[in-house]
Protein backbone atom coordinates (compact mmCIF):
# COMPACT_ATOMS: atom_id res chain seq x y z
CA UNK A 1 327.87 -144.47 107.04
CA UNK A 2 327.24 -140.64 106.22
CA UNK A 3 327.36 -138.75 109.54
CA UNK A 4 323.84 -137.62 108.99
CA UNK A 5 322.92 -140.89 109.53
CA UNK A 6 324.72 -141.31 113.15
CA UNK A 7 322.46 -141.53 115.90
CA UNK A 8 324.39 -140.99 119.20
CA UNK A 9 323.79 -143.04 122.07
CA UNK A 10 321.95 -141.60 124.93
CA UNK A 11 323.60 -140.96 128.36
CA UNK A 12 321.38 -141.34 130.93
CA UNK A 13 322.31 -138.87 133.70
CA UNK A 14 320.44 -139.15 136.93
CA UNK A 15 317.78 -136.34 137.53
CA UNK A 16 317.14 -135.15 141.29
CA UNK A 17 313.21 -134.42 141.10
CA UNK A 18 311.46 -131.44 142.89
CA UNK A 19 309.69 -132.02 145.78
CA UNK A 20 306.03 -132.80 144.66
CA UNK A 21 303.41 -130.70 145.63
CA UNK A 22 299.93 -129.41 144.16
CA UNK A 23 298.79 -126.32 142.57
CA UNK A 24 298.24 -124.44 145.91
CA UNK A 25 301.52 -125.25 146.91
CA UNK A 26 302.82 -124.30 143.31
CA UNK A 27 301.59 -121.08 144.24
CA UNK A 28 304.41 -120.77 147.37
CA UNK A 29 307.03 -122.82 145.68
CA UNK A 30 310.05 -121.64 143.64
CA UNK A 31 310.54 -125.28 142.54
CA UNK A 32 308.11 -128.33 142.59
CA UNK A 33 306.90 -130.92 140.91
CA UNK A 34 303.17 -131.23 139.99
CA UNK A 35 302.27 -135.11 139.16
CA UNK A 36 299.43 -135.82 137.01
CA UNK A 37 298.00 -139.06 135.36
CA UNK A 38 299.23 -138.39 132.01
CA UNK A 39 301.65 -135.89 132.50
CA UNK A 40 303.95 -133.76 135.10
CA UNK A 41 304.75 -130.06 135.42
CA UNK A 42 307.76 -129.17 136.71
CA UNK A 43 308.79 -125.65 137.88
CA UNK A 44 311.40 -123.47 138.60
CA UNK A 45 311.42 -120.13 139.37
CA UNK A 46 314.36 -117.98 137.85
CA UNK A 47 312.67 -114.27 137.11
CA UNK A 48 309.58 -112.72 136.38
CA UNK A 49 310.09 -114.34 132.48
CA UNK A 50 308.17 -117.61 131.98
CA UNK A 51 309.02 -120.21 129.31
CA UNK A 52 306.39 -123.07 129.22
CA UNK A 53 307.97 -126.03 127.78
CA UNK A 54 306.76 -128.71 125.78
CA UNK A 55 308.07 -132.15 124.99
CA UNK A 56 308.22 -133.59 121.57
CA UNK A 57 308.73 -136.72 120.11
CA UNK A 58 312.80 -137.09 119.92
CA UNK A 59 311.95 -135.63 124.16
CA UNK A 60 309.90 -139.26 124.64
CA UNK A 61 313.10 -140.79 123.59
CA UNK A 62 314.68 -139.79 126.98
CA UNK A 63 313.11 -142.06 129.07
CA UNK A 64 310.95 -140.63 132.43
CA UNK A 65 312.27 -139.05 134.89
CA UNK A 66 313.99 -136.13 132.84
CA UNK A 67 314.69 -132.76 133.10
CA UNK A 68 312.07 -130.31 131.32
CA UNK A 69 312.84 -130.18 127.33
CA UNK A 70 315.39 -126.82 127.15
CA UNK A 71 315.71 -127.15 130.79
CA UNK A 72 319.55 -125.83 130.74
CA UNK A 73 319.55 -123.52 128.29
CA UNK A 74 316.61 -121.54 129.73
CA UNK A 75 318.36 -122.10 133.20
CA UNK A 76 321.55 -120.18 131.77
CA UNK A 77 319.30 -117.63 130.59
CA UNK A 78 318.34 -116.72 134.10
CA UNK A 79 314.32 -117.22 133.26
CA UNK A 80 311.78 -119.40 135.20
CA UNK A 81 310.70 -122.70 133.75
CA UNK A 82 307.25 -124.83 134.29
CA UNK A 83 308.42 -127.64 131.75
CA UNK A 84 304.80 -129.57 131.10
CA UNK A 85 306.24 -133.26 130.89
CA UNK A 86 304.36 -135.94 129.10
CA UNK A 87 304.69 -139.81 129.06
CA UNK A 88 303.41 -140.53 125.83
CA UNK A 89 303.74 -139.46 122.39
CA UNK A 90 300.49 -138.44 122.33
CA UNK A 91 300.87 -134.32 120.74
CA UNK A 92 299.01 -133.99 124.68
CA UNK A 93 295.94 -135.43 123.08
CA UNK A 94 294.87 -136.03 127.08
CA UNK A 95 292.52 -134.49 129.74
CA UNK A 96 295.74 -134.43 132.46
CA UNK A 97 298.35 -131.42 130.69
CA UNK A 98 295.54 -129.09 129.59
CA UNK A 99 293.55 -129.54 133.19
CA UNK A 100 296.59 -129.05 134.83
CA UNK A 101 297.44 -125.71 133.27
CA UNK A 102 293.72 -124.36 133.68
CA UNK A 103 294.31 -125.07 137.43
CA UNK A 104 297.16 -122.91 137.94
CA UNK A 105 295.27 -120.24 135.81
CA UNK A 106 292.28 -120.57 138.14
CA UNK A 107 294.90 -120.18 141.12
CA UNK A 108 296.40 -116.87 140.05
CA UNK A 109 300.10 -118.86 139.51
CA UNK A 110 300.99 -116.75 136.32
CA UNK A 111 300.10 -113.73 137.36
CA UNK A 112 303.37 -113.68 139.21
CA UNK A 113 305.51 -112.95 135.91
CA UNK A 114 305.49 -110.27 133.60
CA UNK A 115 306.07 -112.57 130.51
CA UNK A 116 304.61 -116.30 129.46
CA UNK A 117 306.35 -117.36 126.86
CA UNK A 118 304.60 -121.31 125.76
CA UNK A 119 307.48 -122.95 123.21
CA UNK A 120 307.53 -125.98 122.08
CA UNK A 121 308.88 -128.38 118.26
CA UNK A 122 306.85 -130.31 116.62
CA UNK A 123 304.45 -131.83 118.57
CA UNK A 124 305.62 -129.94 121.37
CA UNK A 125 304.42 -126.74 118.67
CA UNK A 126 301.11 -128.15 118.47
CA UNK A 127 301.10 -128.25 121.98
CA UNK A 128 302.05 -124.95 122.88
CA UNK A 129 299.82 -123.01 120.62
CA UNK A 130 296.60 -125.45 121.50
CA UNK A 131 296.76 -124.49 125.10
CA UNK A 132 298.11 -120.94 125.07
CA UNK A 133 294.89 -119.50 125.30
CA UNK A 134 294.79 -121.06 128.72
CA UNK A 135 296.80 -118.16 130.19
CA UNK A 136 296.05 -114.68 129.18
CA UNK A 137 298.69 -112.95 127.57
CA UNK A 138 301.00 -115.71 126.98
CA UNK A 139 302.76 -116.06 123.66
CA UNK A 140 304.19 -118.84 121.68
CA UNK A 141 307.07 -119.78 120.02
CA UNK A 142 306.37 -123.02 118.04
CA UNK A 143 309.04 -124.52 115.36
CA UNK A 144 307.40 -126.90 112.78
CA UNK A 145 304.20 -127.07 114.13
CA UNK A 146 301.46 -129.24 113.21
CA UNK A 147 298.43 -127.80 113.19
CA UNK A 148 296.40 -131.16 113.81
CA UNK A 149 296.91 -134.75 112.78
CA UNK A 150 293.31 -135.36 112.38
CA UNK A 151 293.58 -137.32 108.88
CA UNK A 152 290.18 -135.55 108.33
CA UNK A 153 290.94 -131.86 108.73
CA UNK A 154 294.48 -132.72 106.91
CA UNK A 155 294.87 -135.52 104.72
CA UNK A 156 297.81 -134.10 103.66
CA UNK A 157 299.36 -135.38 106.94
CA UNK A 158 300.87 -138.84 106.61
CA UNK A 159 304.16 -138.54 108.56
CA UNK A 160 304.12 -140.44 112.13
CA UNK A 161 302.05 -143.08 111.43
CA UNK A 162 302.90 -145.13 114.81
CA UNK A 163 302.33 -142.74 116.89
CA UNK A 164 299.24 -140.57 115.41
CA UNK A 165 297.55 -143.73 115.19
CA UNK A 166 297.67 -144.04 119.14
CA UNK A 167 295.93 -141.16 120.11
CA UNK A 168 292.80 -139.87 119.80
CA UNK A 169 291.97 -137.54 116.95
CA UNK A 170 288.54 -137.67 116.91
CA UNK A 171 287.30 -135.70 120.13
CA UNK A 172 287.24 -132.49 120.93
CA UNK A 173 288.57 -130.37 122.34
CA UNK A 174 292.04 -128.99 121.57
CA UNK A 175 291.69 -131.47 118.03
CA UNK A 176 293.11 -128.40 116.10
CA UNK A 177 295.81 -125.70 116.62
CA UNK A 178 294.22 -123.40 114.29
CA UNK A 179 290.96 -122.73 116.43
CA UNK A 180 293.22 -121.26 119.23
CA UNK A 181 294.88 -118.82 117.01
CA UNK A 182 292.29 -115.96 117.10
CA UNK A 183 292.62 -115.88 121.07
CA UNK A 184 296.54 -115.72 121.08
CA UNK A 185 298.26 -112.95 122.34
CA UNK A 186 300.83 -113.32 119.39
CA UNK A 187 302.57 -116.69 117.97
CA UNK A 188 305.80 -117.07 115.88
CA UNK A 189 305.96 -119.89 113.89
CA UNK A 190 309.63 -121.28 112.32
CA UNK A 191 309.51 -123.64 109.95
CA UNK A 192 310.94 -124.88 106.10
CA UNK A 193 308.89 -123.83 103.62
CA UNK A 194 310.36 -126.51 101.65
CA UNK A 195 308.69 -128.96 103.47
CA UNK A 196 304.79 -130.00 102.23
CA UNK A 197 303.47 -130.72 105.32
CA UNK A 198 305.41 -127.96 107.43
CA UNK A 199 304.07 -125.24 104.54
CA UNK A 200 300.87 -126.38 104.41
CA UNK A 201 300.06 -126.67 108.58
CA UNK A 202 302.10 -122.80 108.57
CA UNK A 203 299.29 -122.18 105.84
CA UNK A 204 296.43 -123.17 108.12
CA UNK A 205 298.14 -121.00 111.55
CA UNK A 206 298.49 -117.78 109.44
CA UNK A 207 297.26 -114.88 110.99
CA UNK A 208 297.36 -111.13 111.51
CA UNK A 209 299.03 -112.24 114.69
CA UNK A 210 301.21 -114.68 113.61
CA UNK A 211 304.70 -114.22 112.67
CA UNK A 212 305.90 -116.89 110.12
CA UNK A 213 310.21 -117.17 110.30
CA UNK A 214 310.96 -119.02 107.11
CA UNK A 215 314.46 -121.25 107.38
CA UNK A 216 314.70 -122.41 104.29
CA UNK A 217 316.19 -126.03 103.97
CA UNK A 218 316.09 -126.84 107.41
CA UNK A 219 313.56 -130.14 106.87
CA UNK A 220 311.42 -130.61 109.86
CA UNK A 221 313.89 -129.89 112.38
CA UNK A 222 313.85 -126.02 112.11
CA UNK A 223 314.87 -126.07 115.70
CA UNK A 224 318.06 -127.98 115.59
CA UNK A 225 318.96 -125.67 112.87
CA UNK A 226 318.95 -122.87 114.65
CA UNK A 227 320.46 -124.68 117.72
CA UNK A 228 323.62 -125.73 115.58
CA UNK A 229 323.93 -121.53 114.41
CA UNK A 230 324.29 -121.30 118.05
CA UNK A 231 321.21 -118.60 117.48
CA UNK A 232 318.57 -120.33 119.77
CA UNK A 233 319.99 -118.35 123.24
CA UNK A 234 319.78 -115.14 121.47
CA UNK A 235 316.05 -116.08 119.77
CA UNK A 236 315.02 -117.17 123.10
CA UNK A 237 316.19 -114.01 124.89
CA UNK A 238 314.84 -111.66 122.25
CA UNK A 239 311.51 -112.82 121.37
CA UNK A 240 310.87 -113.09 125.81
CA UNK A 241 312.21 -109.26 125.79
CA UNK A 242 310.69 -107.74 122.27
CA UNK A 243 308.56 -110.63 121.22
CA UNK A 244 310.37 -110.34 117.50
CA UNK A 245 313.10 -111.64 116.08
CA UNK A 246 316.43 -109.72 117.05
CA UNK A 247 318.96 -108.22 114.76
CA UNK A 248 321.35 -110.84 115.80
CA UNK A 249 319.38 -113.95 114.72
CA UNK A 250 320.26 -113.94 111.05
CA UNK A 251 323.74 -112.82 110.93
CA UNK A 252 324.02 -116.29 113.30
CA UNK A 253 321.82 -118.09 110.54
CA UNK A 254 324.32 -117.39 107.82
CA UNK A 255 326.35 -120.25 109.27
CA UNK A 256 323.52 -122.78 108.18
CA UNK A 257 325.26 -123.00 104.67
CA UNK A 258 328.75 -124.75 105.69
CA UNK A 259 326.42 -127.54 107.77
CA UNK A 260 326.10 -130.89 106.23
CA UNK A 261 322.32 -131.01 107.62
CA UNK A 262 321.54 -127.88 105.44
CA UNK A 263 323.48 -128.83 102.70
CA UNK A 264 321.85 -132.02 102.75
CA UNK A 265 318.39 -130.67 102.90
CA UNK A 266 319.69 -128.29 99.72
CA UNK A 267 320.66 -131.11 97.63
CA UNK A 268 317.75 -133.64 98.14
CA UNK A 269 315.31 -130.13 97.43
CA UNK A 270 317.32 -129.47 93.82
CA UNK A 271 317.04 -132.92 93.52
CA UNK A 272 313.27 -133.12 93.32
CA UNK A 273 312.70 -129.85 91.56
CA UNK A 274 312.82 -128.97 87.50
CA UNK A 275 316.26 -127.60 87.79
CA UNK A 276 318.59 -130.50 87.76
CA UNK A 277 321.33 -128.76 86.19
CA UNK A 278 321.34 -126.78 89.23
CA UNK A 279 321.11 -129.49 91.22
CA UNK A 280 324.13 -131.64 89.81
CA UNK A 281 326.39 -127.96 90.15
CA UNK A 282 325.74 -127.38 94.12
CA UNK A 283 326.34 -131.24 94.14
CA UNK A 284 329.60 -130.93 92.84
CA UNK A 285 330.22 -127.31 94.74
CA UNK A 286 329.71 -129.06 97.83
CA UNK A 287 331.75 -132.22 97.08
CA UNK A 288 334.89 -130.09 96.65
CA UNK A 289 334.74 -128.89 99.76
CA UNK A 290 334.19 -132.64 101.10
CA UNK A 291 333.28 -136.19 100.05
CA UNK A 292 329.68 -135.88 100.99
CA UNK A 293 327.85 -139.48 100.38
CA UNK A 294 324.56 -137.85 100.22
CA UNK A 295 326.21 -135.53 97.47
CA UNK A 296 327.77 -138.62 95.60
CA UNK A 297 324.75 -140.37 95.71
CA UNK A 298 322.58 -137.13 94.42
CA UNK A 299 325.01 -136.66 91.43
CA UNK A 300 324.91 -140.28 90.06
CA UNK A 301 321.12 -140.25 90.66
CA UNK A 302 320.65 -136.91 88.30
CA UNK A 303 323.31 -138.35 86.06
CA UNK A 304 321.37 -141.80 86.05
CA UNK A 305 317.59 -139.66 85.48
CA UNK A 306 319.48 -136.96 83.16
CA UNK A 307 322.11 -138.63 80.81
CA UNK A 308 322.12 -135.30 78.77
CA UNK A 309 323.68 -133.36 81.65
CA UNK A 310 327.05 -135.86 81.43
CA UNK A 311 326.89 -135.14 77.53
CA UNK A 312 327.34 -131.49 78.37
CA UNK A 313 329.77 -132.05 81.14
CA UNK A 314 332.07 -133.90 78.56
CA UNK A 315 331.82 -131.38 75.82
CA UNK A 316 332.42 -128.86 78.24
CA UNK A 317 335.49 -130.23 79.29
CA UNK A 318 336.99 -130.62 76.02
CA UNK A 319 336.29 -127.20 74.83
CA UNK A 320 337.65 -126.18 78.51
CA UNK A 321 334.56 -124.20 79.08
CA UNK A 322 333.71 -124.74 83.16
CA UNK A 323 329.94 -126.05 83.68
């Protein structure tokens, strides 16, 4: 089995819940636990830095009750945490998350930090630039966002079929990311251009006020890209202090070439572009460093689809010229 291909078994640690209380008593609490219907907010208050977590899809996985998604790593940055919890995988297409977060607007509960950061993957993305214009000044840091998965605003959007087709994308409101943009403070958006869907939801978010972070040949999971550079702490950090990207972040990103994920991700792009001459070189690059399978299977494919290429390769090697 190629290692890409692993899935690790989940180890289910058990989570000590904060004491629930409501949004007044959010107001006087330095951690709590807000139940809702739908969904559950659960806060803790580090510093006068607020990141407002969202859940995504691989987060549903993790069966309820669990920690906030990035729960630890925003703990070890020292910065407070309201982690908005769902129970489906819905992209928050429900009255309970949004309600929940005009309530503690109403109640004057973010005015007690300097900085509201909303971040979130995926559908978590979606999430966290939808409702950012629910607090004032908060910013978001979404990687591969959709913008909507209303088959009718984009038909382009075919991926998650199971679960798109169990929510509501009809109704309004908070049906499309792209309406909230003009009322956010500022957004950065990460995502691989070399994915369709990713390009063409980034497409429909660009703004004057967006930043767009391209990580090329990082397929829909931008974030755990940048988690295995080990530059996530240090994007988190800078874009809560400076609200760009630091000078650190891509020096970090350079290690995304010796990862199989990105190498993968390289491969299956040459593969379905008009340079496969190009394509069968990194394939064979990469398989001298290792026996990749998804390599192996890449080069026989092009070989299979381009018989000319193994023509070349042969008179090549008998004049000793290297491909």
């Amino acid at each position: 089995m190629d290692e890409d291909d692993a899935t690790p078994k989940l180890v289910r640690v058990p989570v000590d819940l904060p004491p629930v209380t409501s949004v007044d008593g959010a107001l006087r609490s330095d951690f709590c636990l807000i139940e809702g219907i739908e969904a559950n907010l659960w806060f803790e208050y580090r510093s006068r830095v607020l990141y407002v977590t969202f859940d995504n899809l691989a987060t549903l996985d993790d069966p309820y009750p669990r920690q906030p998604w990035m729960h630890a790593r925003i703990r070890d940055l020292g910065y407070s945490i309201l982690g908005v919890q769902s129970f489906r995988k819905d992209w928050y297409r429900q009255a309970t998350a949004p309600a929940m977060i005009v309530a503690l607007t109403k109640a004057g509960f973010f005015e007690r930090f300097e900085t509201v950061v909303m971040v979130g993957a995926s559908m978590g993305g979606f999430a966290a630039l939808n409702f950012a214009p629910l607090v004032p000044g908060a910013r978001v840091l979404a990687f591969s966002p959709q913008s909507t998965m209303s088959k009718a605003i984009v038909p382009f959007e075919r991926r998650f079929g199971f679960s798109v087709d169990r929510s509501n994308w009809t109704d309004m409101p908070f049906l499309d990311a792209a309406a909230a943009i003009p009322y956010l403070t500022h957004a950065m958006i990460i995502y691989d251009p070399f994915v369709p869907e990713d390009r063409a939801h980034a497409a429909r978010l660009a703004a004057p006020n967006v930043t767009m972070v391209k990580t090329d040949h990082a397929s829909h999971q931008a974030i755990r890209l940048v988690v295995k550079c080990d530059a996530l702490s240090q994007l988190l950090r800078d874009y809560a202090e400076t609200g760009r990207v630091g000078a650190e972040f891509w020096p970090k990103m350079r290690a995304r070439r010796t990862l199989r994920s990105w190498r993968r991700s390289l491969v299956e792009t040459l593969a379905q572009s008009a340079h496969p001459r190009l394509a069968l070189r990194v394939c064979e690059l990469f398989l001298a460093e290792e026996n990749y399978l998804f390599a192996t299977r890449a080069r026989r494919d092009l070989l299979a689809r381009y018989p000319e290429l193994a023509v070349a390769k042969k008179r090549l090697a008998k004049s000793g010229t290297r491909a």
